[in-house]
PDB file of N, CA and C in Angstrom:
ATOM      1  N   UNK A   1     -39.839 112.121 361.854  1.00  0.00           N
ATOM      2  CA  UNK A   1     -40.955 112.920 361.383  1.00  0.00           C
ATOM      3  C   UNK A   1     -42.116 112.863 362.373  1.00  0.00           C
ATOM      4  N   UNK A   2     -42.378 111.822 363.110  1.00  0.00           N
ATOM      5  CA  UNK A   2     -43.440 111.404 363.725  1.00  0.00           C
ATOM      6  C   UNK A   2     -43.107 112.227 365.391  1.00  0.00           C
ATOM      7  N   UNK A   3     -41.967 112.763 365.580  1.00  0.00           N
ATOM      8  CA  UNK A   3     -41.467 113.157 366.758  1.00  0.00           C
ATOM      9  C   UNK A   3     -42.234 114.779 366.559  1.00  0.00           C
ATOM     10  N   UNK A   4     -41.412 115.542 364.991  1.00  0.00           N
ATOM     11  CA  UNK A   4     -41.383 116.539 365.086  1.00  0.00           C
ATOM     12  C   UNK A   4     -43.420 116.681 364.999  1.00  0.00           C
ATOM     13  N   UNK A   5     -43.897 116.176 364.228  1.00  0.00           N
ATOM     14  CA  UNK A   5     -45.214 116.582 364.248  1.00  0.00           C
ATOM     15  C   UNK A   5     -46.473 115.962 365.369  1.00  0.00           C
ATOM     16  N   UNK A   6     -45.706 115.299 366.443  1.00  0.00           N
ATOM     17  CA  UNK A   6     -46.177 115.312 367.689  1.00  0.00           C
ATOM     18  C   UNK A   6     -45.632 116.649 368.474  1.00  0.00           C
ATOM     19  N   UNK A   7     -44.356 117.233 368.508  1.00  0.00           N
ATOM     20  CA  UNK A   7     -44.083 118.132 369.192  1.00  0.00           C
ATOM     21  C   UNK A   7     -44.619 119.512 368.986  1.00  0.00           C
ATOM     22  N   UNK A   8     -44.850 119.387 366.946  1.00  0.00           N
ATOM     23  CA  UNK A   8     -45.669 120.840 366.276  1.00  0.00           C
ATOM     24  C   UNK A   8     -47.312 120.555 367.177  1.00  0.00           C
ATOM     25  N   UNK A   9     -47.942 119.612 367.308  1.00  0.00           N
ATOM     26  CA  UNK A   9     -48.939 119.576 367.970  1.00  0.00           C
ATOM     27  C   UNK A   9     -49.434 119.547 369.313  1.00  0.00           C
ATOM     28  N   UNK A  10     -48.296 119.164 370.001  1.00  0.00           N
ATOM     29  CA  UNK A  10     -48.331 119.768 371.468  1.00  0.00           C
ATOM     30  C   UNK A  10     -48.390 120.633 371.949  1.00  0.00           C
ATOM     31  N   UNK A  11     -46.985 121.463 370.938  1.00  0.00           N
ATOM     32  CA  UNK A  11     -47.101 122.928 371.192  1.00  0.00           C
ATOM     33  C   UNK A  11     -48.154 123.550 370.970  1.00  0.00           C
ATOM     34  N   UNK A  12     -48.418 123.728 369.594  1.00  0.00           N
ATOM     35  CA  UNK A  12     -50.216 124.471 369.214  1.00  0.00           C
ATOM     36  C   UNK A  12     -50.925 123.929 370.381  1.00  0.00           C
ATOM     37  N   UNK A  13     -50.843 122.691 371.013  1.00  0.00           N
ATOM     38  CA  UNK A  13     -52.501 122.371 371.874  1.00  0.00           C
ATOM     39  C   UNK A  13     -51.939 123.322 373.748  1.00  0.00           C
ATOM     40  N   UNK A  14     -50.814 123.603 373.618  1.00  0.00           N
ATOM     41  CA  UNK A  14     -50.310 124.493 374.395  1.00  0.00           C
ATOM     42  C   UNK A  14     -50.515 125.695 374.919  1.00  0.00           C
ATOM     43  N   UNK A  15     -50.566 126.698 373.531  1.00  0.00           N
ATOM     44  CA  UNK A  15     -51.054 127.744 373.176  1.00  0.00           C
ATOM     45  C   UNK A  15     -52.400 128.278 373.195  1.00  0.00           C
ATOM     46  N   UNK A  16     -52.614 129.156 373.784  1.00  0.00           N
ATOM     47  CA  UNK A  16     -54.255 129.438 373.649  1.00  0.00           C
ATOM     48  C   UNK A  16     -54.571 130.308 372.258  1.00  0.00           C
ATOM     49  N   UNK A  17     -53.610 131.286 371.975  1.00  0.00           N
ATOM     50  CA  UNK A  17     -53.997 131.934 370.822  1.00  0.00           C
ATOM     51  C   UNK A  17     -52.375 131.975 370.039  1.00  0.00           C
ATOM     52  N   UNK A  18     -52.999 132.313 368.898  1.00  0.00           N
ATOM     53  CA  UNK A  18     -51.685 132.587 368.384  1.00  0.00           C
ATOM     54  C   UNK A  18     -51.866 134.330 367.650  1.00  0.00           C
ATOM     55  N   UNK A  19     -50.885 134.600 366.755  1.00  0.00           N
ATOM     56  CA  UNK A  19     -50.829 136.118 366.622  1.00  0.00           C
ATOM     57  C   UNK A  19     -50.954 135.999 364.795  1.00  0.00           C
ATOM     58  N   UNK A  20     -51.035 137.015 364.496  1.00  0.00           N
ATOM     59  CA  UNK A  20     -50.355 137.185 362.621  1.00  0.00           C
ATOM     60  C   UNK A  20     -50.605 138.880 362.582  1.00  0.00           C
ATOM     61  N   UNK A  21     -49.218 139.787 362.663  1.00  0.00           N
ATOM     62  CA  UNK A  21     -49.524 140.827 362.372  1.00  0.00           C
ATOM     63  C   UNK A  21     -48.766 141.191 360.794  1.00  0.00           C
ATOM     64  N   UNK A  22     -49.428 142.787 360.487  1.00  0.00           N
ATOM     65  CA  UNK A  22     -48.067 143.759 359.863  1.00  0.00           C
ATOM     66  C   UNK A  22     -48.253 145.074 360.586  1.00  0.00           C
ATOM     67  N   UNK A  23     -46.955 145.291 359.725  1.00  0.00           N
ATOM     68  CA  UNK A  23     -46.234 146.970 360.667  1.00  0.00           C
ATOM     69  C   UNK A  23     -46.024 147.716 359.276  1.00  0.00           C
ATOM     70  N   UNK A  24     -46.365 149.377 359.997  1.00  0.00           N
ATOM     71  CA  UNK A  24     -45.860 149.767 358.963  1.00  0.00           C
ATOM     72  C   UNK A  24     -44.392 150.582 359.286  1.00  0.00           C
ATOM     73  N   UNK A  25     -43.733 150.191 358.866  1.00  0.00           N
ATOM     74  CA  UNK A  25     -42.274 150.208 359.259  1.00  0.00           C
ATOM     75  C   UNK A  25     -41.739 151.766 358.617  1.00  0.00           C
ATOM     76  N   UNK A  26     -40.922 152.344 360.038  1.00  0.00           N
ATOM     77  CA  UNK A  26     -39.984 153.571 359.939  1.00  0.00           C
ATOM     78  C   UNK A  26     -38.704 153.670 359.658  1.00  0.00           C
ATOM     79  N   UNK A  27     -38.186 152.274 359.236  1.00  0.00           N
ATOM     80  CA  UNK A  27     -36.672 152.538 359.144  1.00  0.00           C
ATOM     81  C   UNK A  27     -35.910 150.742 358.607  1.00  0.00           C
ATOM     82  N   UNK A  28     -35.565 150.616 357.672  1.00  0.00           N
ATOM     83  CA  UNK A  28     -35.399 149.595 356.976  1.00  0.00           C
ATOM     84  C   UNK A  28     -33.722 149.580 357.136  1.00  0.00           C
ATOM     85  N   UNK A  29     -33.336 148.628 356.934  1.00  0.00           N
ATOM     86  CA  UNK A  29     -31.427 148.197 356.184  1.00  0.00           C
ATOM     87  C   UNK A  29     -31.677 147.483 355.588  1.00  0.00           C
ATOM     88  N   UNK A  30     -30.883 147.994 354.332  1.00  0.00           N
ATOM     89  CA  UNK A  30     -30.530 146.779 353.173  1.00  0.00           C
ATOM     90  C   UNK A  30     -29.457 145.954 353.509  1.00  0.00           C
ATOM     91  N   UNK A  31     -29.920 144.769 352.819  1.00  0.00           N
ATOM     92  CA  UNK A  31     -28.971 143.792 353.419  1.00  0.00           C
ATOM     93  C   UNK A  31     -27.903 144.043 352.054  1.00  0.00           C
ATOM     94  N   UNK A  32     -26.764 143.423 352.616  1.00  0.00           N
ATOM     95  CA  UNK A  32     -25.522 143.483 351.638  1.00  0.00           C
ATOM     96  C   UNK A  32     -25.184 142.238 351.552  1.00  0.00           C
ATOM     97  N   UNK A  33     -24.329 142.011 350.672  1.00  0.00           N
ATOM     98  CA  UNK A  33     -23.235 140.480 350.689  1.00  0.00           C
ATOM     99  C   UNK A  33     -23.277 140.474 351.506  1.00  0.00           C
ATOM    100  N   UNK A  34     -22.889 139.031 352.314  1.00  0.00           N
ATOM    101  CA  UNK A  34     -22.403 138.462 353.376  1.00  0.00           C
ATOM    102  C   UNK A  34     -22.939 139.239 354.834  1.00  0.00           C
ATOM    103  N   UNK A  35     -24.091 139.268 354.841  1.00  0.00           N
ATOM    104  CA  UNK A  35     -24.778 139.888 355.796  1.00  0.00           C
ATOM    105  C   UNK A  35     -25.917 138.613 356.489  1.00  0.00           C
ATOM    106  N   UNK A  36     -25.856 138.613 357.946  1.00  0.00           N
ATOM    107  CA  UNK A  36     -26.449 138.273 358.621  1.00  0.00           C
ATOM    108  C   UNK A  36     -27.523 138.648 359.983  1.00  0.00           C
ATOM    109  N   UNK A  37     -28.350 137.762 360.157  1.00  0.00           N
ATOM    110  CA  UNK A  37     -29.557 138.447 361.085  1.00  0.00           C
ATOM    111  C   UNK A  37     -28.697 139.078 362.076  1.00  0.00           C
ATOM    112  N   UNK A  38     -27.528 137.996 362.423  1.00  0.00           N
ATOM    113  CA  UNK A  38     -26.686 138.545 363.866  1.00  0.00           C
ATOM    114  C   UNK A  38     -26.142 140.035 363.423  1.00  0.00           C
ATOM    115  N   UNK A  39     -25.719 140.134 362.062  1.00  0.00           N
ATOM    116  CA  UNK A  39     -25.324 141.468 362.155  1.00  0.00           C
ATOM    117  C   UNK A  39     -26.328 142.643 362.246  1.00  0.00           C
ATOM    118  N   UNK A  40     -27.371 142.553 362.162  1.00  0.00           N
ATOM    119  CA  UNK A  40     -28.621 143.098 362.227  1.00  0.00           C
ATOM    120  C   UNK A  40     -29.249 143.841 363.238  1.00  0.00           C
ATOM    121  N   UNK A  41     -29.721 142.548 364.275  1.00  0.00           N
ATOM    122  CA  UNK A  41     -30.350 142.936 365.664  1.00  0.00           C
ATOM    123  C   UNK A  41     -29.107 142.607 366.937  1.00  0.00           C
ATOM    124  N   UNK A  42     -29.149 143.261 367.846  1.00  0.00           N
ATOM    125  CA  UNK A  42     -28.416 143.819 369.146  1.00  0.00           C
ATOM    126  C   UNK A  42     -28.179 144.942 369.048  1.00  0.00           C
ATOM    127  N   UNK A  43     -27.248 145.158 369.632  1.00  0.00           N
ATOM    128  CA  UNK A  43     -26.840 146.774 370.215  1.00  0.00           C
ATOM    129  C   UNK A  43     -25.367 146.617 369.313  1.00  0.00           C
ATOM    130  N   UNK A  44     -24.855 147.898 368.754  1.00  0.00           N
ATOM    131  CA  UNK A  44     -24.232 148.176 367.944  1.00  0.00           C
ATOM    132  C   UNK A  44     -23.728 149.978 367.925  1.00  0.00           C
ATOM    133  N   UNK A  45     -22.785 150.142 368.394  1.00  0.00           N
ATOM    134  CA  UNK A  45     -22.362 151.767 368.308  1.00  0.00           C
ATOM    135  C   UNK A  45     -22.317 152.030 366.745  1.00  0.00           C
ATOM    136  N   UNK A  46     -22.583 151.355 365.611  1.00  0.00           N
ATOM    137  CA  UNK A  46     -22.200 152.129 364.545  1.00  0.00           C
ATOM    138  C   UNK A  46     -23.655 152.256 364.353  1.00  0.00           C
ATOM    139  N   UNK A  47     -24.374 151.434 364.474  1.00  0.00           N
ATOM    140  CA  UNK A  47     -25.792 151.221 364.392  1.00  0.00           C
ATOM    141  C   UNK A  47     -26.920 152.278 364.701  1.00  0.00           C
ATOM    142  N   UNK A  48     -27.861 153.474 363.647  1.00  0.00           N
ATOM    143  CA  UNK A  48     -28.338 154.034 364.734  1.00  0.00           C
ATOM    144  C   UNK A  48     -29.952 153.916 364.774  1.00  0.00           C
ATOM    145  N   UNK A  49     -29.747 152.317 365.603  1.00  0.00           N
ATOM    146  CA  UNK A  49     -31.144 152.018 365.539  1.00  0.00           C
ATOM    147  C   UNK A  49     -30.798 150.692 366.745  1.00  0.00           C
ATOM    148  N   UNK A  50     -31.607 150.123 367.084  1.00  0.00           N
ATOM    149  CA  UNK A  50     -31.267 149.074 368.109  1.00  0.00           C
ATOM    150  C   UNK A  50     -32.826 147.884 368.070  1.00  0.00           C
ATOM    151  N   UNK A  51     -32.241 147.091 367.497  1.00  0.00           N
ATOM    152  CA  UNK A  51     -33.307 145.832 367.544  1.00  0.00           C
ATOM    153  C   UNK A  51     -33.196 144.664 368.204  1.00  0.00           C
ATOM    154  N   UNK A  52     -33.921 144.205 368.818  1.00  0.00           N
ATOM    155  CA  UNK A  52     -34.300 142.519 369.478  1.00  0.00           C
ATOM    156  C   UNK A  52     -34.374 141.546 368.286  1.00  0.00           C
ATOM    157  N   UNK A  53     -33.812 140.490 368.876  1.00  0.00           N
ATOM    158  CA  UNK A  53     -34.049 139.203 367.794  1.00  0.00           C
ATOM    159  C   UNK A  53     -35.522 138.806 367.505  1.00  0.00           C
ATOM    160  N   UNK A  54     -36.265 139.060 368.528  1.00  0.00           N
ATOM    161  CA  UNK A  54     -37.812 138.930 368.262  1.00  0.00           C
ATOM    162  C   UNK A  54     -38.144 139.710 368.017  1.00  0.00           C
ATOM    163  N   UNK A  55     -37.963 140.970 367.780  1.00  0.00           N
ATOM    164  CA  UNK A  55     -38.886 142.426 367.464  1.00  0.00           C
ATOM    165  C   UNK A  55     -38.127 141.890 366.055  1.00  0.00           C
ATOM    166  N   UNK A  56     -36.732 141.651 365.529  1.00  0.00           N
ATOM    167  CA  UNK A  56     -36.636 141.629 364.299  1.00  0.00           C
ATOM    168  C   UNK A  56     -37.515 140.634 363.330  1.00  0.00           C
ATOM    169  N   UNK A  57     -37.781 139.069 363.897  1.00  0.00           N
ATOM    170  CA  UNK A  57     -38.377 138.479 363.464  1.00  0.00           C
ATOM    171  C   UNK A  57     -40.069 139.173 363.619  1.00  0.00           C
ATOM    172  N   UNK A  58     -40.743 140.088 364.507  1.00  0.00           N
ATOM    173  CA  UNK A  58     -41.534 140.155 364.182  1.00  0.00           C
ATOM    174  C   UNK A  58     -42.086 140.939 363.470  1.00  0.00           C
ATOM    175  N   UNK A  59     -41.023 141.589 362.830  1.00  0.00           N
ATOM    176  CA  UNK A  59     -41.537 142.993 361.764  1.00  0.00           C
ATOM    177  C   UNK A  59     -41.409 142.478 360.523  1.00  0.00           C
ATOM    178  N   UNK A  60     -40.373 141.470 360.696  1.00  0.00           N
ATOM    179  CA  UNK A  60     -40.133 140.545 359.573  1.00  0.00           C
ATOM    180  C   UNK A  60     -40.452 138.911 359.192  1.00  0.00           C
ATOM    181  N   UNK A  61     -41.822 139.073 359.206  1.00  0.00           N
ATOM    182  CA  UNK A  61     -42.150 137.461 359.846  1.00  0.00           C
ATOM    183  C   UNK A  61     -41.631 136.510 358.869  1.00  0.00           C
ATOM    184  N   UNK A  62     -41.842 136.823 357.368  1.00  0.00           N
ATOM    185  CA  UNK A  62     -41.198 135.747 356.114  1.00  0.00           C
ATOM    186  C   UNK A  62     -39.568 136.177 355.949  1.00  0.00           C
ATOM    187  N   UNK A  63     -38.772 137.080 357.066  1.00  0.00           N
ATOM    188  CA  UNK A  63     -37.406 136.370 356.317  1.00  0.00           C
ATOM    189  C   UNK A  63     -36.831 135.410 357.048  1.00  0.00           C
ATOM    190  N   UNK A  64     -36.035 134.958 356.024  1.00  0.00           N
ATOM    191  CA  UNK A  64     -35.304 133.609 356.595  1.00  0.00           C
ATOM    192  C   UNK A  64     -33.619 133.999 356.767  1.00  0.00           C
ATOM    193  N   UNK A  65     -33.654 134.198 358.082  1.00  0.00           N
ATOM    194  CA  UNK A  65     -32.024 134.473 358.431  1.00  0.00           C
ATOM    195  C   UNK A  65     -30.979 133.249 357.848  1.00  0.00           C
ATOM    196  N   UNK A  66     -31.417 132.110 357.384  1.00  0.00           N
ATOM    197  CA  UNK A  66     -30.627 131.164 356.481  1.00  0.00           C
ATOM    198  C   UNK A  66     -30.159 131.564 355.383  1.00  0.00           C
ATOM    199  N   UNK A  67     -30.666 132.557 354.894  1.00  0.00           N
ATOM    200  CA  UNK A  67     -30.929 132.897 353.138  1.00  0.00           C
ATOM    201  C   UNK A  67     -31.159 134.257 352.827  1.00  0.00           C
ATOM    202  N   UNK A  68     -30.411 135.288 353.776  1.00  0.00           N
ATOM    203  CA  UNK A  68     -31.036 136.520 353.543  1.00  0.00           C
ATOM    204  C   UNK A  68     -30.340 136.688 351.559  1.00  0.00           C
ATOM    205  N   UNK A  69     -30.855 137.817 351.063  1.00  0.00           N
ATOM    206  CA  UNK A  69     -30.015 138.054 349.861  1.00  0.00           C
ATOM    207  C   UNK A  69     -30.015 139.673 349.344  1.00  0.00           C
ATOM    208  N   UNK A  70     -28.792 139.829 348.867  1.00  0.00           N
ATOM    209  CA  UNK A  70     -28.362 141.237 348.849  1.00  0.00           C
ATOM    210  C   UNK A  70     -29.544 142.438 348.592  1.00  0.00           C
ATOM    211  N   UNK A  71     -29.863 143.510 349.151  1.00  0.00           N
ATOM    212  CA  UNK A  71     -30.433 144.203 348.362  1.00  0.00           C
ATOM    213  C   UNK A  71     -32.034 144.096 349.225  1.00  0.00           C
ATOM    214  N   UNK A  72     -31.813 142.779 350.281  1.00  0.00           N
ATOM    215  CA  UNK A  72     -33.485 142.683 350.807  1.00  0.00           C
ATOM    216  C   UNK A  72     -33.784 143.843 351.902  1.00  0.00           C
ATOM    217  N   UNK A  73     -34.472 144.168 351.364  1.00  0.00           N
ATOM    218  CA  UNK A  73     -35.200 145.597 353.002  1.00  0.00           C
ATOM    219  C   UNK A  73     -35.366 144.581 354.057  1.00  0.00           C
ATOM    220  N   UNK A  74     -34.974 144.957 355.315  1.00  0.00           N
ATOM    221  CA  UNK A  74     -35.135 144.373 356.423  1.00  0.00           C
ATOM    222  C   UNK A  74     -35.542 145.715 357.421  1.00  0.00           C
ATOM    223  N   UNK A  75     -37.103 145.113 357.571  1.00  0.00           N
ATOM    224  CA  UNK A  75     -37.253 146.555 358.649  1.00  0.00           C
ATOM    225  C   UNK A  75     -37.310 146.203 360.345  1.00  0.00           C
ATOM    226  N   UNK A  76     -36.405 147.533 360.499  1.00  0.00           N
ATOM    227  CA  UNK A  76     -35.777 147.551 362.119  1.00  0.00           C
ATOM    228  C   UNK A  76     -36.424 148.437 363.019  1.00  0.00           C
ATOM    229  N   UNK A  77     -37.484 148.972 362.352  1.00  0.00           N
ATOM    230  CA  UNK A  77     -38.357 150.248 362.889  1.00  0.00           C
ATOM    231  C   UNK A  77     -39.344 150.394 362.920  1.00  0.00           C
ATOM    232  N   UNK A  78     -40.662 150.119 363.707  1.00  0.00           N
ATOM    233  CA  UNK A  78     -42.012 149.709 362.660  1.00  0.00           C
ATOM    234  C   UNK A  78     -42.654 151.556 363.965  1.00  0.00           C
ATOM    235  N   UNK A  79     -43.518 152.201 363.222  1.00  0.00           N
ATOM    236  CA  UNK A  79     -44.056 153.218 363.526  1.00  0.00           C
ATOM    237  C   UNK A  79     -45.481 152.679 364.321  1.00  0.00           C
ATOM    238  N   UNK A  80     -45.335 152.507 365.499  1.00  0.00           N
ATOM    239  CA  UNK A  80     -46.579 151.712 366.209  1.00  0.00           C
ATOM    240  C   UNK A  80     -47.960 152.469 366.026  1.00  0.00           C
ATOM    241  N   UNK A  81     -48.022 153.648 365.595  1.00  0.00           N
ATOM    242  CA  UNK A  81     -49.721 154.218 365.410  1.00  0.00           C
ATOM    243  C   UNK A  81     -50.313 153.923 364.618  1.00  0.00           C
ATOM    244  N   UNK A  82     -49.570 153.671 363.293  1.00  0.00           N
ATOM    245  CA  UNK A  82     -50.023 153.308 362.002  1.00  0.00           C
ATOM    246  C   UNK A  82     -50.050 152.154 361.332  1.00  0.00           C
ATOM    247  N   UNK A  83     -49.192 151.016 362.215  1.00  0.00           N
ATOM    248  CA  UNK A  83     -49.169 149.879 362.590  1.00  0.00           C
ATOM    249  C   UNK A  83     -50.507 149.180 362.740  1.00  0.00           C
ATOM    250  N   UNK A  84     -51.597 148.225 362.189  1.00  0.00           N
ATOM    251  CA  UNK A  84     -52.469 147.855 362.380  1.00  0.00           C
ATOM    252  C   UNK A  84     -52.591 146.779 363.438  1.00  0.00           C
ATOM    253  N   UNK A  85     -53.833 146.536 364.654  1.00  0.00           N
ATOM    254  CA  UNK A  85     -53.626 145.963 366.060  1.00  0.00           C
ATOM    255  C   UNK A  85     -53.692 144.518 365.518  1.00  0.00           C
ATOM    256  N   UNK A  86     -52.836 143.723 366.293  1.00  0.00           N
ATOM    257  CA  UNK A  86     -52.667 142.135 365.804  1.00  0.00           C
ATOM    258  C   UNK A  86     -54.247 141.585 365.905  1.00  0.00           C
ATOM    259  N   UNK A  87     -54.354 140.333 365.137  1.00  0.00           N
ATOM    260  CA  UNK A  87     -55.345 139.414 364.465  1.00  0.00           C
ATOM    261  C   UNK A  87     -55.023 138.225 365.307  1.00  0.00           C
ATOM    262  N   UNK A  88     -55.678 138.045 366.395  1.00  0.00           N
ATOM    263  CA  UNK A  88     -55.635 137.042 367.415  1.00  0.00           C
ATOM    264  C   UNK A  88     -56.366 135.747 366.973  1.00  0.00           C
ATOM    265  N   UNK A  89     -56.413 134.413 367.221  1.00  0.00           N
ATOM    266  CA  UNK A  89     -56.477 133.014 366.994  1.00  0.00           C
ATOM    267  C   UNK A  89     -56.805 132.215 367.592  1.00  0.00           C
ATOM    268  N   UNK A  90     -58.016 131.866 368.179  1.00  0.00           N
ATOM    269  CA  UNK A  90     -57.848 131.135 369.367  1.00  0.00           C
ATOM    270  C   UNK A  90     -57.911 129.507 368.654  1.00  0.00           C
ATOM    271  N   UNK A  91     -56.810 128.800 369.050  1.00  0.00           N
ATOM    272  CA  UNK A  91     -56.577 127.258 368.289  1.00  0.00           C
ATOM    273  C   UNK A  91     -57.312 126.472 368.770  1.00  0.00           C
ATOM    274  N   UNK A  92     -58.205 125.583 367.834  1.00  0.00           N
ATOM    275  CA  UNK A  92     -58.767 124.379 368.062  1.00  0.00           C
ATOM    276  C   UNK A  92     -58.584 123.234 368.179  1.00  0.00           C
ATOM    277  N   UNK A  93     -58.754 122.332 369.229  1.00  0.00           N
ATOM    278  CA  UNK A  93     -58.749 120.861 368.655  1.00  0.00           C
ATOM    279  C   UNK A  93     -58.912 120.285 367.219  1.00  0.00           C
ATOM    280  N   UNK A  94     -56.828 120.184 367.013  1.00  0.00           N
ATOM    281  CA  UNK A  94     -56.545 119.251 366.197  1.00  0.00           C
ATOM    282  C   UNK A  94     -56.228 120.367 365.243  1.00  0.00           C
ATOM    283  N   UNK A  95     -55.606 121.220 365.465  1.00  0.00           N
ATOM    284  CA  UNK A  95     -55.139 122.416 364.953  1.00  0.00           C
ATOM    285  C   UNK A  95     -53.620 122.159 364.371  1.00  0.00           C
ATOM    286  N   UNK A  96     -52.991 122.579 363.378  1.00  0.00           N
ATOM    287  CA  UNK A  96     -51.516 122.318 363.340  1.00  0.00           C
ATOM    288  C   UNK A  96     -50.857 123.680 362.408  1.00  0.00           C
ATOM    289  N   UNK A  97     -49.889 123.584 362.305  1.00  0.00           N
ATOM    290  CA  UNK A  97     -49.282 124.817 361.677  1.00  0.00           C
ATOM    291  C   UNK A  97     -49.332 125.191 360.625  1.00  0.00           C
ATOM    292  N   UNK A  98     -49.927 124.377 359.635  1.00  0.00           N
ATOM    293  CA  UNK A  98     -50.137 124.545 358.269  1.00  0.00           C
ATOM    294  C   UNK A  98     -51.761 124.784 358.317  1.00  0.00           C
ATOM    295  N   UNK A  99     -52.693 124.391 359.155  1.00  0.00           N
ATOM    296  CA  UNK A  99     -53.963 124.495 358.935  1.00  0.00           C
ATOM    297  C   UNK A  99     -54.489 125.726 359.648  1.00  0.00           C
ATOM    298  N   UNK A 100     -53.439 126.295 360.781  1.00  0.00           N
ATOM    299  CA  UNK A 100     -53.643 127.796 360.764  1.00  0.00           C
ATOM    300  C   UNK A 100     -53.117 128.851 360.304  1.00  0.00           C
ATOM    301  N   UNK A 101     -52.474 128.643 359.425  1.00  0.00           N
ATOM    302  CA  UNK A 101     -51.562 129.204 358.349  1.00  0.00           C
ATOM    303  C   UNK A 101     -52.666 129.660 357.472  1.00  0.00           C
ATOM    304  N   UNK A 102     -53.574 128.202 356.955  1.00  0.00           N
ATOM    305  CA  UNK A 102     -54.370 128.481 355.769  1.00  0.00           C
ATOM    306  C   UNK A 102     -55.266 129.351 356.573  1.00  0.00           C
ATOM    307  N   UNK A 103     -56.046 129.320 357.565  1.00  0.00           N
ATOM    308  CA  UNK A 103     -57.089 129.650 358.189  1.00  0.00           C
ATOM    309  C   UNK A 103     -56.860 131.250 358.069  1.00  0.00           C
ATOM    310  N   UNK A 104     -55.556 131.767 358.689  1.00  0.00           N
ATOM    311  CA  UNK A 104     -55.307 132.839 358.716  1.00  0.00           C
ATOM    312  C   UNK A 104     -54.664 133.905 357.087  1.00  0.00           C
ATOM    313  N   UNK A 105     -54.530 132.948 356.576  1.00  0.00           N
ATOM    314  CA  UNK A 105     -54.094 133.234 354.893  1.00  0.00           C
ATOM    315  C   UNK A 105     -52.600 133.946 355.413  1.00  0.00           C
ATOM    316  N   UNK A 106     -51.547 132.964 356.341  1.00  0.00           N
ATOM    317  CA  UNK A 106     -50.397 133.495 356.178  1.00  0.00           C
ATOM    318  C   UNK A 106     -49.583 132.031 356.298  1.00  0.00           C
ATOM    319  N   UNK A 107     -48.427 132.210 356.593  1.00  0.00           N
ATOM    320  CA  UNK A 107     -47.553 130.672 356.319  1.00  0.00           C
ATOM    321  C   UNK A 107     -47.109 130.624 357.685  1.00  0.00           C
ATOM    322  N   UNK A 108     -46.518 129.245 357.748  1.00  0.00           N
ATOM    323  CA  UNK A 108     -45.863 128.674 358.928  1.00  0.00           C
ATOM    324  C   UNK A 108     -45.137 129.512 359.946  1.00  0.00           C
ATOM    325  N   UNK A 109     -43.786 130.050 358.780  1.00  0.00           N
ATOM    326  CA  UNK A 109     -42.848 130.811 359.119  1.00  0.00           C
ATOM    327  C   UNK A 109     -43.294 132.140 360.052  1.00  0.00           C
ATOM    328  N   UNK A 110     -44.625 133.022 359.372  1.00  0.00           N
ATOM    329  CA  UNK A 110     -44.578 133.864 359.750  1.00  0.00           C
ATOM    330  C   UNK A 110     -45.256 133.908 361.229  1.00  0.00           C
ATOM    331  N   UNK A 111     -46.246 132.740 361.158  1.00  0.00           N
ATOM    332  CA  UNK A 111     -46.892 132.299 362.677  1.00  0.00           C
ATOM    333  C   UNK A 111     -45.680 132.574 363.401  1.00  0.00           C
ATOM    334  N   UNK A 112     -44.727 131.478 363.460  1.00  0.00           N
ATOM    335  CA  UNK A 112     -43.868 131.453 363.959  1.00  0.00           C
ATOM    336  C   UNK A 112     -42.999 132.687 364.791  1.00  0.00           C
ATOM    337  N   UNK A 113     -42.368 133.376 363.686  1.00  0.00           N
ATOM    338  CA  UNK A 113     -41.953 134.679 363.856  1.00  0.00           C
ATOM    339  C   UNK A 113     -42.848 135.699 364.754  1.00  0.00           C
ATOM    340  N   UNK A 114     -43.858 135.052 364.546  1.00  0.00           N
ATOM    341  CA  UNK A 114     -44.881 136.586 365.153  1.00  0.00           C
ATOM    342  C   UNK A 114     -45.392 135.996 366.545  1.00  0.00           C
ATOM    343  N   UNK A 115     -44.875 134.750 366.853  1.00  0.00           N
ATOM    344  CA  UNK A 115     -45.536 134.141 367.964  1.00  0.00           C
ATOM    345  C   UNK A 115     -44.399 133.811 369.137  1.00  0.00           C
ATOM    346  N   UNK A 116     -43.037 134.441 368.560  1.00  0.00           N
ATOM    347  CA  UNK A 116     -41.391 134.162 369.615  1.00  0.00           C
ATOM    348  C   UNK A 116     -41.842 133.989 370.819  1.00  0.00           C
ATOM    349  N   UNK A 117     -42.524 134.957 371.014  1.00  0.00           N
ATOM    350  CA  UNK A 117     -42.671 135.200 373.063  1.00  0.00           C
ATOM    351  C   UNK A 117     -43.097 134.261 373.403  1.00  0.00           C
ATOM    352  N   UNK A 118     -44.162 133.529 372.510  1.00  0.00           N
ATOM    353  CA  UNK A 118     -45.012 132.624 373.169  1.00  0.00           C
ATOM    354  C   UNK A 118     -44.315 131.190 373.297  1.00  0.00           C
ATOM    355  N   UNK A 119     -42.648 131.245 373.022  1.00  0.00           N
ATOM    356  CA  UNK A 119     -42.176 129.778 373.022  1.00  0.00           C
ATOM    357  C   UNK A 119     -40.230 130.126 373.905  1.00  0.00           C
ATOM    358  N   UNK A 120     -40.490 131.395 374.365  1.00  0.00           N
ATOM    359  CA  UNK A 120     -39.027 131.799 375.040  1.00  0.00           C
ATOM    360  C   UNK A 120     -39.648 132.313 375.893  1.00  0.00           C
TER     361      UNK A 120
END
């Protein structure tokens, strides 16, 4: 425990800002049984839409590819004009993932999701 929340705090003291957006999305899939993120985002000839693993996580910052469940909208399309411009963060000394979570009134996960680039 003491590893992972030295490493959650390195990283944040790493980072100069972090992100928290939404989109307003052009084009959704429902998920079905036995459906996964992998079946989701890449390139796909049956597919007629084409998503990144990070563009998917970032349109979708709260799902959890562990646990998707039947019937969930997953959007693969977000309409960038109408799309509102991201809510930038600049992190403070002694900052951690739950306390800019609250700061920003969103959760861990979605930091996360909305912040991919900044850790690949």
């Amino acid at each position: 425990m003491k590893s992972f929340l030295f490493s959650t705090v390195f990283l944040l003291s790493t980072i100069a800002k972090v992100y928290s957006i939404g989109y307003t999305c052009k084009k959704h899939v429902v998920i079905s049984e036995g459906d996964e993120c992998t079946d989701i985002f890449g390139y796909d000839s049956k597919k007629d839409y084409f998503v990144k693993y990070d563009q998917l996580m970032l349109y979708n910052p709260n799902v959890d590819c562990d646990a998707l469940f039947e019937r969930e909208m997953i959007c693969v399309e977000v309409d960038e004009k109408k799309s509102p411009k991201m809510l930038s963060y600049t992190l403070q000394p002694n900052d951690t993932w739950d306390s800019v979570a609250k700061k920003l009134h969103s959760s861990k996960q979605a930091l996360y999701h909305t912040n991919l680039s900044k850790y690949f």
